[in-house]
PDB file of N, CA and C in Angstrom:
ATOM      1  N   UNK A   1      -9.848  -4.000 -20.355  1.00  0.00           N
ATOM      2  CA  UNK A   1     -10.314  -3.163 -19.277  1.00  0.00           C
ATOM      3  C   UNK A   1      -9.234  -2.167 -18.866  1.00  0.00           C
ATOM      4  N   UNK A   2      -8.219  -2.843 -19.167  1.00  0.00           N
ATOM      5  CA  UNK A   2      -6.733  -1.366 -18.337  1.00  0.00           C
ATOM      6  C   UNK A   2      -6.809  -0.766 -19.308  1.00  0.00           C
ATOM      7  N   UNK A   3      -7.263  -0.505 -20.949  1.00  0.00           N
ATOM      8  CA  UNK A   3      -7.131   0.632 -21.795  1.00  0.00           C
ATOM      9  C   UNK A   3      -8.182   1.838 -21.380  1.00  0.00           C
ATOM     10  N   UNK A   4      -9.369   1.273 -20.569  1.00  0.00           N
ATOM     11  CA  UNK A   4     -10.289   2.121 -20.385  1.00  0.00           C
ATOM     12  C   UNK A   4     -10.370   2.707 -19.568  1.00  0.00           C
ATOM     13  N   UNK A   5      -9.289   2.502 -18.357  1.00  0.00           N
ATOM     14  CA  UNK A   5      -8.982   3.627 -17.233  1.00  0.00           C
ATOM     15  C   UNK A   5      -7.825   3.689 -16.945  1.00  0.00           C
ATOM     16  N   UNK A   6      -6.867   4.315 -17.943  1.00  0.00           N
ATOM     17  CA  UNK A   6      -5.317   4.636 -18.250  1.00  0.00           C
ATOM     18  C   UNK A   6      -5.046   4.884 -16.975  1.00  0.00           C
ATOM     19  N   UNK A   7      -5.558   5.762 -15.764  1.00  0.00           N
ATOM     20  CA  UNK A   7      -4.575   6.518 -14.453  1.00  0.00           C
ATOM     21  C   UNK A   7      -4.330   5.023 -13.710  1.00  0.00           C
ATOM     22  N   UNK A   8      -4.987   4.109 -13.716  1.00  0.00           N
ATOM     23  CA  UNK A   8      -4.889   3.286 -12.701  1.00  0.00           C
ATOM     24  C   UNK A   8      -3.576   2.142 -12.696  1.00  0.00           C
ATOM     25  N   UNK A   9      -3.954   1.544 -14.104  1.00  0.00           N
ATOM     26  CA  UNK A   9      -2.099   0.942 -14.297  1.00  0.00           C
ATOM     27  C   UNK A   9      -1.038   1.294 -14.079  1.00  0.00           C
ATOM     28  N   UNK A  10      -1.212   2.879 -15.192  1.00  0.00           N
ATOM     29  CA  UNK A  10       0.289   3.466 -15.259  1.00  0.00           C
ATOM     30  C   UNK A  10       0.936   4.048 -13.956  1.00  0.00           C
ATOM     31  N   UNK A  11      -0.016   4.518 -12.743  1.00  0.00           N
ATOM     32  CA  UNK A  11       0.139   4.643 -11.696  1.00  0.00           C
ATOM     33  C   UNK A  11       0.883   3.911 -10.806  1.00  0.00           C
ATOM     34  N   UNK A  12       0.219   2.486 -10.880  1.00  0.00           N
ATOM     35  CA  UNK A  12       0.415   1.803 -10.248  1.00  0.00           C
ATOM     36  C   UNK A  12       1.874   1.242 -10.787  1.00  0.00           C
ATOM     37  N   UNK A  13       1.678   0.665 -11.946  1.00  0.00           N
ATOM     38  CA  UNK A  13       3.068   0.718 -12.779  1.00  0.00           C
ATOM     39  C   UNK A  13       4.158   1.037 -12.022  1.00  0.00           C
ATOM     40  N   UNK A  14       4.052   2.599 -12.026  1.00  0.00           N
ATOM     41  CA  UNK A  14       5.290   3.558 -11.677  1.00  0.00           C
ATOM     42  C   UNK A  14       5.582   3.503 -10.415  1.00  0.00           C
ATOM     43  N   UNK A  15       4.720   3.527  -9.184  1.00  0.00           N
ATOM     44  CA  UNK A  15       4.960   2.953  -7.822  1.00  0.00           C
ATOM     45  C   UNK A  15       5.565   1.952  -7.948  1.00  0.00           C
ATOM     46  N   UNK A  16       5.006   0.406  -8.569  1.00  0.00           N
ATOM     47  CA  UNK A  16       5.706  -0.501  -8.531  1.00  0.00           C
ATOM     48  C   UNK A  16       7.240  -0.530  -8.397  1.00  0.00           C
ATOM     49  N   UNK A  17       7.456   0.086  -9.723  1.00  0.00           N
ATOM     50  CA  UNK A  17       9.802   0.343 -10.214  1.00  0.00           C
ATOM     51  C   UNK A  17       9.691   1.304  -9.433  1.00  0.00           C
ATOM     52  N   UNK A  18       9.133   1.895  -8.541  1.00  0.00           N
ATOM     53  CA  UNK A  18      10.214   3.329  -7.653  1.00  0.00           C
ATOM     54  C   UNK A  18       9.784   4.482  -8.368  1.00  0.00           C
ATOM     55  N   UNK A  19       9.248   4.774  -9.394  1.00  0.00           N
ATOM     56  CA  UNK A  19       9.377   5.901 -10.158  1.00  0.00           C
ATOM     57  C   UNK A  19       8.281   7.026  -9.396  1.00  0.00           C
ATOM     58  N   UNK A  20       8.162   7.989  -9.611  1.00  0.00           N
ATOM     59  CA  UNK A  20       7.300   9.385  -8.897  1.00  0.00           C
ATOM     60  C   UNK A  20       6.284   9.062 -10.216  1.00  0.00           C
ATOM     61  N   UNK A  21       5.036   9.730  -9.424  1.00  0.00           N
ATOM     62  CA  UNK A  21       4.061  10.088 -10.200  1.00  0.00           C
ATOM     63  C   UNK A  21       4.249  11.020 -11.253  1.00  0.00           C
ATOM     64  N   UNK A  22       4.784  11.870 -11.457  1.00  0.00           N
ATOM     65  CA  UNK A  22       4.999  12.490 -12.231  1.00  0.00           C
ATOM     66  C   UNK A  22       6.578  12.420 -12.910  1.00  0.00           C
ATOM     67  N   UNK A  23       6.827  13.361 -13.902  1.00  0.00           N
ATOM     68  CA  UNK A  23       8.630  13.471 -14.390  1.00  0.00           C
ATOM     69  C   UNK A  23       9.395  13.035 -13.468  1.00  0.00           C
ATOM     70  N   UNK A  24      10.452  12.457 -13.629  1.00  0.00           N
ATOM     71  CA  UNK A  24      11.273  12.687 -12.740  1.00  0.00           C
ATOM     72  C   UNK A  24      12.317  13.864 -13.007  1.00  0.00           C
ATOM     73  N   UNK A  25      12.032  14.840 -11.891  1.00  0.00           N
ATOM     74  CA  UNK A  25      12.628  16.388 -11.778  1.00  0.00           C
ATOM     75  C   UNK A  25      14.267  15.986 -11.272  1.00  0.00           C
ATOM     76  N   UNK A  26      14.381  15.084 -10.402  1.00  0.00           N
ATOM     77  CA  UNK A  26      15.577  14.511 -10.246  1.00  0.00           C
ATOM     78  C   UNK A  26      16.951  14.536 -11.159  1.00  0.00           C
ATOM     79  N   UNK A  27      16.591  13.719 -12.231  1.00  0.00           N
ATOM     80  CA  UNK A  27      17.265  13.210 -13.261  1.00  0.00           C
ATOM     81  C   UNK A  27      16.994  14.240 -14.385  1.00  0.00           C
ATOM     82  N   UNK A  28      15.867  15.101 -14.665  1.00  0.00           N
ATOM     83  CA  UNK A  28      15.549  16.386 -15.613  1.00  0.00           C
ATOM     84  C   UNK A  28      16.960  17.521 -15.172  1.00  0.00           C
ATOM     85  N   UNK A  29      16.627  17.453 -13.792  1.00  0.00           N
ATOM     86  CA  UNK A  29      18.043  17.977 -13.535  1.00  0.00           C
ATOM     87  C   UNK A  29      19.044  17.976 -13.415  1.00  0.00           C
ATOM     88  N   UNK A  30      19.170  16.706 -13.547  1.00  0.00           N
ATOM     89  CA  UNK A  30      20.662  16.486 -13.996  1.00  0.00           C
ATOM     90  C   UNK A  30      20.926  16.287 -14.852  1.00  0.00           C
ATOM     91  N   UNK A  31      20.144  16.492 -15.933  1.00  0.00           N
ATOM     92  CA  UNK A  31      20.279  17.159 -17.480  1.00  0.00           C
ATOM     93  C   UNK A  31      20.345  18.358 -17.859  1.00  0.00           C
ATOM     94  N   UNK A  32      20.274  18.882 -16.647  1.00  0.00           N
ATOM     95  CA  UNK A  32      20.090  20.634 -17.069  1.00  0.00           C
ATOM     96  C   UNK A  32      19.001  21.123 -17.710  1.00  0.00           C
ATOM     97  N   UNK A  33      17.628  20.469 -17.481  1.00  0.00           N
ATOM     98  CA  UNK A  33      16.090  20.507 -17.216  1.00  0.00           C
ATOM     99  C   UNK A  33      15.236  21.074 -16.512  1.00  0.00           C
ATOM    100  N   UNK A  34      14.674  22.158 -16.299  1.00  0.00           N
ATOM    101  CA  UNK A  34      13.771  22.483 -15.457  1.00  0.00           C
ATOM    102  C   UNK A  34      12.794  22.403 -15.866  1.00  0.00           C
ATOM    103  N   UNK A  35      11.678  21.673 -15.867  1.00  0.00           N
ATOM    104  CA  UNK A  35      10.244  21.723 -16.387  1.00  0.00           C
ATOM    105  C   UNK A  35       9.693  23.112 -15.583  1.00  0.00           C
ATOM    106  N   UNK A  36       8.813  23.762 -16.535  1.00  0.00           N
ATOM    107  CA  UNK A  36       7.911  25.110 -15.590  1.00  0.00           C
ATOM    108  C   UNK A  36       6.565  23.843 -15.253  1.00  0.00           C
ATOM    109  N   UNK A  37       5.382  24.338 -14.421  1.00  0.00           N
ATOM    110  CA  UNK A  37       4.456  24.029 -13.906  1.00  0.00           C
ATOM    111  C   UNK A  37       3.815  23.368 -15.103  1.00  0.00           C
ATOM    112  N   UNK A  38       3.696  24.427 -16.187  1.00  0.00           N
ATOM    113  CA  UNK A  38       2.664  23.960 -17.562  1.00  0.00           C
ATOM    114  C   UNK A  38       3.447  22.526 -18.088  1.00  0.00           C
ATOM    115  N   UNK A  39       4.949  22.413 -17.954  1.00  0.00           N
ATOM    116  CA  UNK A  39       5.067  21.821 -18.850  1.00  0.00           C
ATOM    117  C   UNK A  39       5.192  20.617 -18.284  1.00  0.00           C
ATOM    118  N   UNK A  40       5.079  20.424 -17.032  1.00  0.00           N
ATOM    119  CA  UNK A  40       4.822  19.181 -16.035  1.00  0.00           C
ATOM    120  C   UNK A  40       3.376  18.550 -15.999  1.00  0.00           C
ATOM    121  N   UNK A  41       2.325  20.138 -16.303  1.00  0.00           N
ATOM    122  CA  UNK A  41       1.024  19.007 -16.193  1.00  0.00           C
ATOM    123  C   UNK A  41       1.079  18.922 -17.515  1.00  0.00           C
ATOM    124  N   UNK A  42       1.249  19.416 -18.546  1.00  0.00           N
ATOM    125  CA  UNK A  42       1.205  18.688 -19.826  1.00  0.00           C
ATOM    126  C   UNK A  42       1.842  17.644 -19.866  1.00  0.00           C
ATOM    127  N   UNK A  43       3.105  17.004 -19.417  1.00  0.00           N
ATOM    128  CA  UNK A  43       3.589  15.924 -19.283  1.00  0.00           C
ATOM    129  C   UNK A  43       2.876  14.712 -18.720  1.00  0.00           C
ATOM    130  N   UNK A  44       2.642  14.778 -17.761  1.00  0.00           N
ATOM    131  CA  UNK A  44       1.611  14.025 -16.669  1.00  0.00           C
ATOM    132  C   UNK A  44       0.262  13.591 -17.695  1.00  0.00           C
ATOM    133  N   UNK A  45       0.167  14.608 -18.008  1.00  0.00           N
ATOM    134  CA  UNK A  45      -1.552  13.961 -19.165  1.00  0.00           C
ATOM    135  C   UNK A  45      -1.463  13.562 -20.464  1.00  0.00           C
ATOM    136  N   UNK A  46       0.056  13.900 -20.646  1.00  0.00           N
ATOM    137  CA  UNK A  46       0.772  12.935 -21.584  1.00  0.00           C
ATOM    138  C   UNK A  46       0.428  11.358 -21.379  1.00  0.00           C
ATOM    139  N   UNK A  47       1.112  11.216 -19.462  1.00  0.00           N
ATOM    140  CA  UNK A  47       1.900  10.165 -19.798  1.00  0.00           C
ATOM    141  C   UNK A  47       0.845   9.409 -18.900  1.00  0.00           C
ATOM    142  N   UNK A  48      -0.520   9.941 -18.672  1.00  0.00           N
ATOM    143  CA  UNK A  48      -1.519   8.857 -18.013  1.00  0.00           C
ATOM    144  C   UNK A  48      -2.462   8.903 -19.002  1.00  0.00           C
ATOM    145  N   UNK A  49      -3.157  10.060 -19.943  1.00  0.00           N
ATOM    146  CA  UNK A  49      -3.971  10.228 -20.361  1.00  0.00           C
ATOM    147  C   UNK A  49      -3.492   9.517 -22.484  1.00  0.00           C
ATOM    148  N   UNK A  50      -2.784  10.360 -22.854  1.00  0.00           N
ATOM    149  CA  UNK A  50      -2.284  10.003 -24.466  1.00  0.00           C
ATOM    150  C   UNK A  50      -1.765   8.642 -24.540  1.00  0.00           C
ATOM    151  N   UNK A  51      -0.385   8.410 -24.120  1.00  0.00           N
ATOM    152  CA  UNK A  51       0.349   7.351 -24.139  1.00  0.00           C
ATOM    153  C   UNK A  51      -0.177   5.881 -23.808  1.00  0.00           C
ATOM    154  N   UNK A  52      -1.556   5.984 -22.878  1.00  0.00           N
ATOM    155  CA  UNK A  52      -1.866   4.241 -22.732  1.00  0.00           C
ATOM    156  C   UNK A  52      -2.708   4.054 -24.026  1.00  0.00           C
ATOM    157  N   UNK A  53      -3.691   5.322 -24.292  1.00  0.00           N
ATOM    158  CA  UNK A  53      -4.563   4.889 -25.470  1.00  0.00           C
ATOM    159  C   UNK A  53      -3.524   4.752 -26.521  1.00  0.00           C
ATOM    160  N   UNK A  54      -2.265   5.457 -26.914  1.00  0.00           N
ATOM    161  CA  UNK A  54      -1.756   4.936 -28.123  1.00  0.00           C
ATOM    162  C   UNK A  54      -0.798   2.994 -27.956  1.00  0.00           C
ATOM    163  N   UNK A  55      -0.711   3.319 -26.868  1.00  0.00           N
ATOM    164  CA  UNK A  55      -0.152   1.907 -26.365  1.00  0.00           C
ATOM    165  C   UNK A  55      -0.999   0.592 -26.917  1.00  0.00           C
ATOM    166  N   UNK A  56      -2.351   1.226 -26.350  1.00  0.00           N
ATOM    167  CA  UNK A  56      -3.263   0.109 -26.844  1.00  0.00           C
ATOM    168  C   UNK A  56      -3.624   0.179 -28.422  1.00  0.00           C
ATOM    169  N   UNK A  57      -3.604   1.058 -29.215  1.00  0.00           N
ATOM    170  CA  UNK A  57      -3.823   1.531 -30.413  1.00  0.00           C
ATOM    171  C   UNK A  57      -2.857   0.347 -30.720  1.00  0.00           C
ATOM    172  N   UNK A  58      -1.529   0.424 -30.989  1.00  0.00           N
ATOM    173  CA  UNK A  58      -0.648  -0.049 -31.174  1.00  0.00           C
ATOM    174  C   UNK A  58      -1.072  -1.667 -31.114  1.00  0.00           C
ATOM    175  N   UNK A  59      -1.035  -2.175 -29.881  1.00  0.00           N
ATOM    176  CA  UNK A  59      -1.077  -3.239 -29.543  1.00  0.00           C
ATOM    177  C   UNK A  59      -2.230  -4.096 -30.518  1.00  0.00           C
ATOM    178  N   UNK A  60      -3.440  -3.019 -30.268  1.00  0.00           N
ATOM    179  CA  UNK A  60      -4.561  -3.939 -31.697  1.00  0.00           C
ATOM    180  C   UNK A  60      -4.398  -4.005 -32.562  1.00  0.00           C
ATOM    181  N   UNK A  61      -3.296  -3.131 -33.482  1.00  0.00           N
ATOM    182  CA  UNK A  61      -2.884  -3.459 -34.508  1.00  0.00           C
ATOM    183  C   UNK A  61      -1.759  -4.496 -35.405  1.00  0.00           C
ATOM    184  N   UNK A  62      -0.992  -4.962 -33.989  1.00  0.00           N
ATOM    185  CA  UNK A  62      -0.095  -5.722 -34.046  1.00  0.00           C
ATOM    186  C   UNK A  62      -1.143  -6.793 -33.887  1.00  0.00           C
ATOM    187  N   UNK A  63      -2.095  -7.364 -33.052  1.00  0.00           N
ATOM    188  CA  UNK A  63      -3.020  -8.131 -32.965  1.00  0.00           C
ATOM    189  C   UNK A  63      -3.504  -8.154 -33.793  1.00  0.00           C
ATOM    190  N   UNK A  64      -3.963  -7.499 -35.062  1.00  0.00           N
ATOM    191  CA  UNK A  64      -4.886  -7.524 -36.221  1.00  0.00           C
ATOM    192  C   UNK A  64      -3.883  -8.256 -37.552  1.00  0.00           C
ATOM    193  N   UNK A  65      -2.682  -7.631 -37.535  1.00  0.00           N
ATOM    194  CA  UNK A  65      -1.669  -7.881 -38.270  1.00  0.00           C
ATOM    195  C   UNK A  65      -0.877  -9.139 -38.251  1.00  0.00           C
ATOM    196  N   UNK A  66      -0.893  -9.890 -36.897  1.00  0.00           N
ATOM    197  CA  UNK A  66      -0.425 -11.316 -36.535  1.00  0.00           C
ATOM    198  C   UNK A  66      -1.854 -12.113 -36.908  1.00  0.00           C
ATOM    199  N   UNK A  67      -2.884 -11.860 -36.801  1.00  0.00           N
ATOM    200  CA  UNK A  67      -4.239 -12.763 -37.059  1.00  0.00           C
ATOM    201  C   UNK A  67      -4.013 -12.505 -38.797  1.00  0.00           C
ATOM    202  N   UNK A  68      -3.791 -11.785 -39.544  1.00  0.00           N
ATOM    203  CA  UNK A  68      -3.600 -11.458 -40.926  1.00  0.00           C
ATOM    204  C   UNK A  68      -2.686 -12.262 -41.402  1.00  0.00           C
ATOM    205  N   UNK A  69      -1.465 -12.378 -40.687  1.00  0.00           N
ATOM    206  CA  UNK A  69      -0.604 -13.037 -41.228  1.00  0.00           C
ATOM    207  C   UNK A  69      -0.798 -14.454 -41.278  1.00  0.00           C
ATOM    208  N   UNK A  70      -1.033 -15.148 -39.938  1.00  0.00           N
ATOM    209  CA  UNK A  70      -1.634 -16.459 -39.613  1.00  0.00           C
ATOM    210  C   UNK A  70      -2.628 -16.853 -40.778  1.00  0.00           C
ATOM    211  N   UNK A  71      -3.603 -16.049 -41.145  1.00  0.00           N
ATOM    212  CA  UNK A  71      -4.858 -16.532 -41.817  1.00  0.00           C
ATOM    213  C   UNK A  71      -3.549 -16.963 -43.187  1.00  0.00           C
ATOM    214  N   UNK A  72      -2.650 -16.318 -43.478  1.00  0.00           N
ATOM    215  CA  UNK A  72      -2.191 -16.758 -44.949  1.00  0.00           C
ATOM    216  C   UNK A  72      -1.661 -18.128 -45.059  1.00  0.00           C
ATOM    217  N   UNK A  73      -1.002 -18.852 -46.028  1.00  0.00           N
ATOM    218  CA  UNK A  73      -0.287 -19.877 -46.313  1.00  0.00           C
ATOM    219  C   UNK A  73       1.154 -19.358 -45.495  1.00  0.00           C
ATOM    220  N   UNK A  74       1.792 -20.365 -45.356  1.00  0.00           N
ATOM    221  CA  UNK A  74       2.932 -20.560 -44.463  1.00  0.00           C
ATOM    222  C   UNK A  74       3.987 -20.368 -45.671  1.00  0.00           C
ATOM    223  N   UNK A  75       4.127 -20.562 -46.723  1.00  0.00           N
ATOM    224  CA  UNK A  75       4.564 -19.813 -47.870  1.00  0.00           C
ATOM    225  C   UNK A  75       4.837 -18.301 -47.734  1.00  0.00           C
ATOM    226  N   UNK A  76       3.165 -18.106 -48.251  1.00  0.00           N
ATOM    227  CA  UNK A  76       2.982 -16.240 -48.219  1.00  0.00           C
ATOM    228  C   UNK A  76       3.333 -15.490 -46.961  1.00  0.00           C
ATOM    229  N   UNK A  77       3.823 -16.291 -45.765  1.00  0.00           N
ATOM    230  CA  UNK A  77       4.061 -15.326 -44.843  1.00  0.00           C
ATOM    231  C   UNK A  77       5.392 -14.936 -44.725  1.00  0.00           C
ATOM    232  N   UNK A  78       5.891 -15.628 -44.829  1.00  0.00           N
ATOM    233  CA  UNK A  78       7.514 -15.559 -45.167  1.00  0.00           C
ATOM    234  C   UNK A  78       8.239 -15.008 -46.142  1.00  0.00           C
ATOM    235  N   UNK A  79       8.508 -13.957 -45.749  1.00  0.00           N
ATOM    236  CA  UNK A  79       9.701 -12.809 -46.568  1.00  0.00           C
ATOM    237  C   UNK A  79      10.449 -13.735 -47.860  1.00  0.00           C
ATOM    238  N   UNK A  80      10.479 -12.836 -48.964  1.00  0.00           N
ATOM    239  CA  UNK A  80      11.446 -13.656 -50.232  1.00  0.00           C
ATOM    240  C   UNK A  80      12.784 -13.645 -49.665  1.00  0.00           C
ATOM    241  N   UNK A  81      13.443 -12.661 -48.771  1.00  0.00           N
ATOM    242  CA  UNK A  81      14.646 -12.326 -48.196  1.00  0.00           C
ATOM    243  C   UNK A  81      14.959 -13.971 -46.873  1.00  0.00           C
ATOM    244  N   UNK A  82      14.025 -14.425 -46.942  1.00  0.00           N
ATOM    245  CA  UNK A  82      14.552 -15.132 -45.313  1.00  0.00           C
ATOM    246  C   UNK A  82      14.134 -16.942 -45.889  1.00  0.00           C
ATOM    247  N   UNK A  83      13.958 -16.590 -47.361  1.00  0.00           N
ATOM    248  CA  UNK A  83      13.718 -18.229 -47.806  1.00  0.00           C
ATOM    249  C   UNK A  83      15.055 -18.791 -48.018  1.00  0.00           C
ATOM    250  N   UNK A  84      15.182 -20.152 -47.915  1.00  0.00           N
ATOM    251  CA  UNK A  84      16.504 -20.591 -48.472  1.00  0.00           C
ATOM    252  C   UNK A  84      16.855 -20.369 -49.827  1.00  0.00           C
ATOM    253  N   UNK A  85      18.181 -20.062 -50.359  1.00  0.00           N
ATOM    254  CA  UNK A  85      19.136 -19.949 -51.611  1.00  0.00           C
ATOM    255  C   UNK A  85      18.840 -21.437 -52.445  1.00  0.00           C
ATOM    256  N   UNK A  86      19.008 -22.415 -51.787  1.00  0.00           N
ATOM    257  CA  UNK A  86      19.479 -23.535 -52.130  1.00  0.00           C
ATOM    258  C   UNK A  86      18.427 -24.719 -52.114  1.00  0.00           C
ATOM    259  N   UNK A  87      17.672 -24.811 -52.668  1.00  0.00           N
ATOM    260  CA  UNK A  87      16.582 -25.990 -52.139  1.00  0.00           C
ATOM    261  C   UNK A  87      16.738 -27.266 -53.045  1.00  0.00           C
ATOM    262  N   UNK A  88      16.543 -28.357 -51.967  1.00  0.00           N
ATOM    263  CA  UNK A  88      16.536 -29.185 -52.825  1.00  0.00           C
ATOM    264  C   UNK A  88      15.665 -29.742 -53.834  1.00  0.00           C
ATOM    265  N   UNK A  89      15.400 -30.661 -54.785  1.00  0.00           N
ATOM    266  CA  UNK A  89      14.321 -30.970 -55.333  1.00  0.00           C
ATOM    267  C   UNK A  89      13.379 -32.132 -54.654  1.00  0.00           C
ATOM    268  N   UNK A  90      12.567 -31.434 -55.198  1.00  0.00           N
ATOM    269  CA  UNK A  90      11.325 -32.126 -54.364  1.00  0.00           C
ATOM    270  C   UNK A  90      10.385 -32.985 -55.151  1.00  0.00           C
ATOM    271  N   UNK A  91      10.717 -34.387 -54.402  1.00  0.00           N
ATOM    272  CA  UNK A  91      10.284 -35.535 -55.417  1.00  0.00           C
ATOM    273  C   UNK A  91       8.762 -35.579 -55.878  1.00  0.00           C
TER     274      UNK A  91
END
């Protein structure tokens, strides 16, 4: 349900830690940053509108990819790099 109305988390989110609704112009400037108007609301619909849907993009795919891995043998999931050198024999 929070992927399907991005303004309301990330909002809230950002109130939560202190942060402004929008950039922080603060710290832009003390980078020697001035955002113009355009490039603040492009930012802003960046960062309520793009960024949660790729967030969640992300997230189902890591979810698709851990259920993928699980379905295999406990063998096949495990890297040739992270098996032991040395095994013993197995009676």
């Amino acid at each position: 349900m929070r992927s399907l109305i991005p303004l309301l988390p990330t909002a809230r989110s950002r109130r939560w830690w202190g942060r402004s609704l929008g950039p922080d112009r603060r710290w832009l400037g003390e980078n020697g940053v001035t955002p113009t108007r355009l490039e603040t609301i492009q930012a802003v619909g960046l960062m309520y509108l793009a960024l949660p849907y790729v967030r969640s993009a992300s997230q189902l795919v890591g979810w698709i990819e851990g259920r993928r891995l699980r379905g295999q043998d406990a063998q096949d999931a495990v890297p040739a790099e992270h098996e032991p050198r040395d095994r013993p024999p197995v009676d």
